[in-house]
Protein backbone atom coordinates (compact mmCIF):
# COMPACT_ATOMS: atom_id res chain seq x y z
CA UNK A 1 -21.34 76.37 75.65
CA UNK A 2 -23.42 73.56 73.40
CA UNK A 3 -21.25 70.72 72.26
CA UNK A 4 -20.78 70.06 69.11
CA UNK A 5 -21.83 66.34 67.73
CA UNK A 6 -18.82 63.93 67.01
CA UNK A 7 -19.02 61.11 64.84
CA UNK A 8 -15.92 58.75 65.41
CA UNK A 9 -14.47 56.13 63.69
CA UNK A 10 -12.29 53.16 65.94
CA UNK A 11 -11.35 50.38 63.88
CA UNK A 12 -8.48 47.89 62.47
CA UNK A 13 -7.51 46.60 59.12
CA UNK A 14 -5.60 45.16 56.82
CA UNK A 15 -2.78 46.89 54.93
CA UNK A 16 -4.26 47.04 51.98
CA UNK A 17 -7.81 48.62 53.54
CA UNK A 18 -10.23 45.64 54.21
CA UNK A 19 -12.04 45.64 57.72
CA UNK A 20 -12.86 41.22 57.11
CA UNK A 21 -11.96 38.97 54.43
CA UNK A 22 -14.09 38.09 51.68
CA UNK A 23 -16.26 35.92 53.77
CA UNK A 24 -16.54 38.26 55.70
CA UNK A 25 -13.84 36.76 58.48
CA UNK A 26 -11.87 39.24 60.71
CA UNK A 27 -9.29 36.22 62.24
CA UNK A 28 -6.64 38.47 60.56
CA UNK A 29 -7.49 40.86 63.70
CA UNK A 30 -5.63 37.73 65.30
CA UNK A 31 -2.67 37.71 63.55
CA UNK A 32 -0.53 40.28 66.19
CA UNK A 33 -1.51 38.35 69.28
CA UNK A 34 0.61 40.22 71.19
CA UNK A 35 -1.42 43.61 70.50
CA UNK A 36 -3.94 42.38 72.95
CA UNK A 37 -1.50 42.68 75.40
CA UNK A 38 -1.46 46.65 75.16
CA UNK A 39 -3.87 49.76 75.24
CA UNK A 40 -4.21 50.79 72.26
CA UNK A 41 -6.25 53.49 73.39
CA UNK A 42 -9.70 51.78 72.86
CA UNK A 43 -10.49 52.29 76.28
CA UNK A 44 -9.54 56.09 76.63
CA UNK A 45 -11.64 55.96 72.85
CA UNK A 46 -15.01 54.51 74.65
CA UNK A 47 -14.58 57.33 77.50
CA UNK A 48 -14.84 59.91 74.74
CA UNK A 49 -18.33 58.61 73.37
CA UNK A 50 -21.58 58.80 74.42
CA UNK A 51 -23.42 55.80 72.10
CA UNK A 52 -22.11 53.64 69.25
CA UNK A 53 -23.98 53.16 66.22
CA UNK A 54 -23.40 50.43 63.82
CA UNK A 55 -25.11 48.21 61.10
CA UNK A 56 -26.61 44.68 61.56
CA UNK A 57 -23.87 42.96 59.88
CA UNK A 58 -21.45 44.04 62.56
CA UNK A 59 -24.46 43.86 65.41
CA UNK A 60 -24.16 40.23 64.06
CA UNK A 61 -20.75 39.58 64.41
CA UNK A 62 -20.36 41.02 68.03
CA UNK A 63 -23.69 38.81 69.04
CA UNK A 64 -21.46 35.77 67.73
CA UNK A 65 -18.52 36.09 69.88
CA UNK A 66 -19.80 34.52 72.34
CA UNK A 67 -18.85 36.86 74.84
CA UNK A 68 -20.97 38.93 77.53
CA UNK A 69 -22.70 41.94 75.64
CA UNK A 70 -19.28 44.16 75.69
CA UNK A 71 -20.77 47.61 75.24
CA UNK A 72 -21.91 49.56 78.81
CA UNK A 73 -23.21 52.78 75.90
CA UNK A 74 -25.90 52.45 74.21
CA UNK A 75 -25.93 51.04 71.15
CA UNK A 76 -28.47 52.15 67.95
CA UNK A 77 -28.31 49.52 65.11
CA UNK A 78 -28.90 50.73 61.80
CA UNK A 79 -31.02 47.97 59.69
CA UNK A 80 -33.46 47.43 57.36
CA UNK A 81 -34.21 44.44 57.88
CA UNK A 82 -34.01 43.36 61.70
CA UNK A 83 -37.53 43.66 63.32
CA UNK A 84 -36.26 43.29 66.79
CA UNK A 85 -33.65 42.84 69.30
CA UNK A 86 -32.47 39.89 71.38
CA UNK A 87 -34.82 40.52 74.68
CA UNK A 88 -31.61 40.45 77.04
CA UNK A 89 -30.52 43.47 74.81
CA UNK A 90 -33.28 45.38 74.59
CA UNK A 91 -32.49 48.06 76.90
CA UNK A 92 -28.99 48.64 75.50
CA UNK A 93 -29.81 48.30 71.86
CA UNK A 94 -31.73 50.39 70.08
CA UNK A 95 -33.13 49.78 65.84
CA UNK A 96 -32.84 52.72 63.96
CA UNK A 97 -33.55 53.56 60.73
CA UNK A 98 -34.55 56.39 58.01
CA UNK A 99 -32.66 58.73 56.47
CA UNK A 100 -29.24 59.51 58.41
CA UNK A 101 -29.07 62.94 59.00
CA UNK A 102 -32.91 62.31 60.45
CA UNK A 103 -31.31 59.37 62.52
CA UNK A 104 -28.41 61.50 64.08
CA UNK A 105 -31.28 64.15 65.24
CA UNK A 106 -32.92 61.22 66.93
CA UNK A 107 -29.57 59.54 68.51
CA UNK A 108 -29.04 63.21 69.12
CA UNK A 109 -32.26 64.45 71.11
CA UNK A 110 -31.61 61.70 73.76
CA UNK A 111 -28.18 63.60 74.80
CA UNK A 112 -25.57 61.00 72.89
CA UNK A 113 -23.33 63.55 71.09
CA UNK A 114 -20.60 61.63 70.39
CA UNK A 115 -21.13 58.53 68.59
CA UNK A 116 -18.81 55.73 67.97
CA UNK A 117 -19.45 54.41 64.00
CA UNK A 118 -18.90 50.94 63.50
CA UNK A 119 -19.19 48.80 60.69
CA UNK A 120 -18.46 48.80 56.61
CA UNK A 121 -21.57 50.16 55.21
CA UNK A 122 -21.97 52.43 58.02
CA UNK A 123 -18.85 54.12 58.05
CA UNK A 124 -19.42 54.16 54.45
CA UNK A 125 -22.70 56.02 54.64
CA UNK A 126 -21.86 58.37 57.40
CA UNK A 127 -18.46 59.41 54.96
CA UNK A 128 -20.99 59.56 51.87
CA UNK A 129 -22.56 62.00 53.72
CA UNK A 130 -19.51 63.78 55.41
CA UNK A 131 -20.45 63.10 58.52
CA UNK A 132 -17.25 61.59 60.16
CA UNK A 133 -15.29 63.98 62.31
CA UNK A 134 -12.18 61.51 63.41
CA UNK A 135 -11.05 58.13 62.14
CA UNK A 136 -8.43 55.90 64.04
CA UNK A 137 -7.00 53.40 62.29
CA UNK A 138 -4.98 50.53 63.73
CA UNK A 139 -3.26 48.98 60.65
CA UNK A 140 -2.53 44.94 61.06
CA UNK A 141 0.50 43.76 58.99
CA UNK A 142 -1.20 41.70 56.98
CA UNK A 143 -2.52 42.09 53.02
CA UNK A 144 -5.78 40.18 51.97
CA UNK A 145 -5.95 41.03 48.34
CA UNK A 146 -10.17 41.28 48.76
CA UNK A 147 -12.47 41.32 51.00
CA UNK A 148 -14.80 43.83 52.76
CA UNK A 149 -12.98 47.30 52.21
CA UNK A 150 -13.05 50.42 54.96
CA UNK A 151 -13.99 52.73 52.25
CA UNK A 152 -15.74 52.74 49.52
CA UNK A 153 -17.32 55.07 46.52
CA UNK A 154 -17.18 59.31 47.51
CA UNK A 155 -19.05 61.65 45.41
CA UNK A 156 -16.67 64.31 46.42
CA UNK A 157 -12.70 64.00 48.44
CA UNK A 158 -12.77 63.93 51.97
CA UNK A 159 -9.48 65.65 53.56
CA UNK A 160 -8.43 64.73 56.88
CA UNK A 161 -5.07 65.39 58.62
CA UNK A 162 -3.21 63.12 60.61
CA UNK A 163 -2.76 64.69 63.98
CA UNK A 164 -1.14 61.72 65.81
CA UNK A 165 0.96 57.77 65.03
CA UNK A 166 1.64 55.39 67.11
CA UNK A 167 3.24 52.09 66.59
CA UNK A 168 2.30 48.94 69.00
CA UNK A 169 4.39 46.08 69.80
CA UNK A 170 7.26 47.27 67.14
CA UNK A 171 4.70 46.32 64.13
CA UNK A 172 1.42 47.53 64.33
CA UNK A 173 0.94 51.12 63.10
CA UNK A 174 -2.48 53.39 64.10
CA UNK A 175 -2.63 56.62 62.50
CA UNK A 176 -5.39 59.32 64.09
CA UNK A 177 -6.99 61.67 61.66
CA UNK A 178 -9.43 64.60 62.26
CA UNK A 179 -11.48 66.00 59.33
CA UNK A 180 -9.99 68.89 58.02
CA UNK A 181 -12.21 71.80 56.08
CA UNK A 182 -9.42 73.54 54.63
CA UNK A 183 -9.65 74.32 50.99
């Protein structure tokens, strides 16, 4: 049997829907310290994926964490604008770019079926073009009032249904949704 490609969404944010603050900060990601302190399922999430794919802005932002390069998948960064990848990198990361469905057949042809979206704009593009599958949302008690939003414009609704919840550390709810087709 042929598996099927999977496009997944992982990702926290604020109550009121914003992934980073209006510039463009994610310390609210902070404000639950205690969350670190539990699986959250991120780590059963990476076993289910065979690549992540995100957009420079948040290929930025990991770089500046100052942390060891955290992904062991590869990773294909959607940009523009970047010309090239850090040289210590350059075996993990991978520029792509074009139109999307042409990038999945790419990302697809070198076995990576089930990709991890990350990012704003990506996650925005890939829903644009109904191409998530699942979204898990962990939802940190906190309300911005603006900054850079999970979703943005549709041309047409997107249904999904909620197949599990979860709440961490008595305050910290994470809803999982699988697209639904149904009519």
């Amino acid at each position: 049997m042929v598996e099927k490609a999977k496009n997944k969404v992982f990702i926290a944010t604020s109550m009121d829907g914003f992934i980073a603050d209006k510039n463009g900060g994610i310390d609210f990601l902070e404000s639950v310290p205690e969350l670190n302190t539990v699986d959250s399922g991120y780590a059963a999430f990476m076993q289910s994926v065979d690549a992540l794919v995100m957009g420079r802005h948040t290929f930025e932002t990991v770089l500046g964490f100052d942390i060891p390069w955290p992904y062991e998948k590869p990773v294909y960064v959607m940009s523009t604008t970047l010309k090239q990848i850090p040289k210590e990198l350059q075996d993990k990361v991978f520029l792509v770019q074009g139109i999307l469905r042409d990038v999945l057949k790419d990302i697809h042809s070198n076995g990576h079926l089930s990709l991890y979206i990350d990012g704003g704009k990506t996650i925005q593009s890939f829903l644009k073009e109904d191409l998530i599958d699942e979204i898990i949302i962990t939802q940190i008690p906190v309300i911005l009032g603006e900054g850079i939003s999970l979703f943005g414009p549709l041309d047409q609704m997107l249904k999904f249904q909620c197949i599990s919840s979860q709440i961490f550390v008595e305050k910290v709810p994470q809803l999982h949704y699988i697209r639904s087709h149904e009519k």
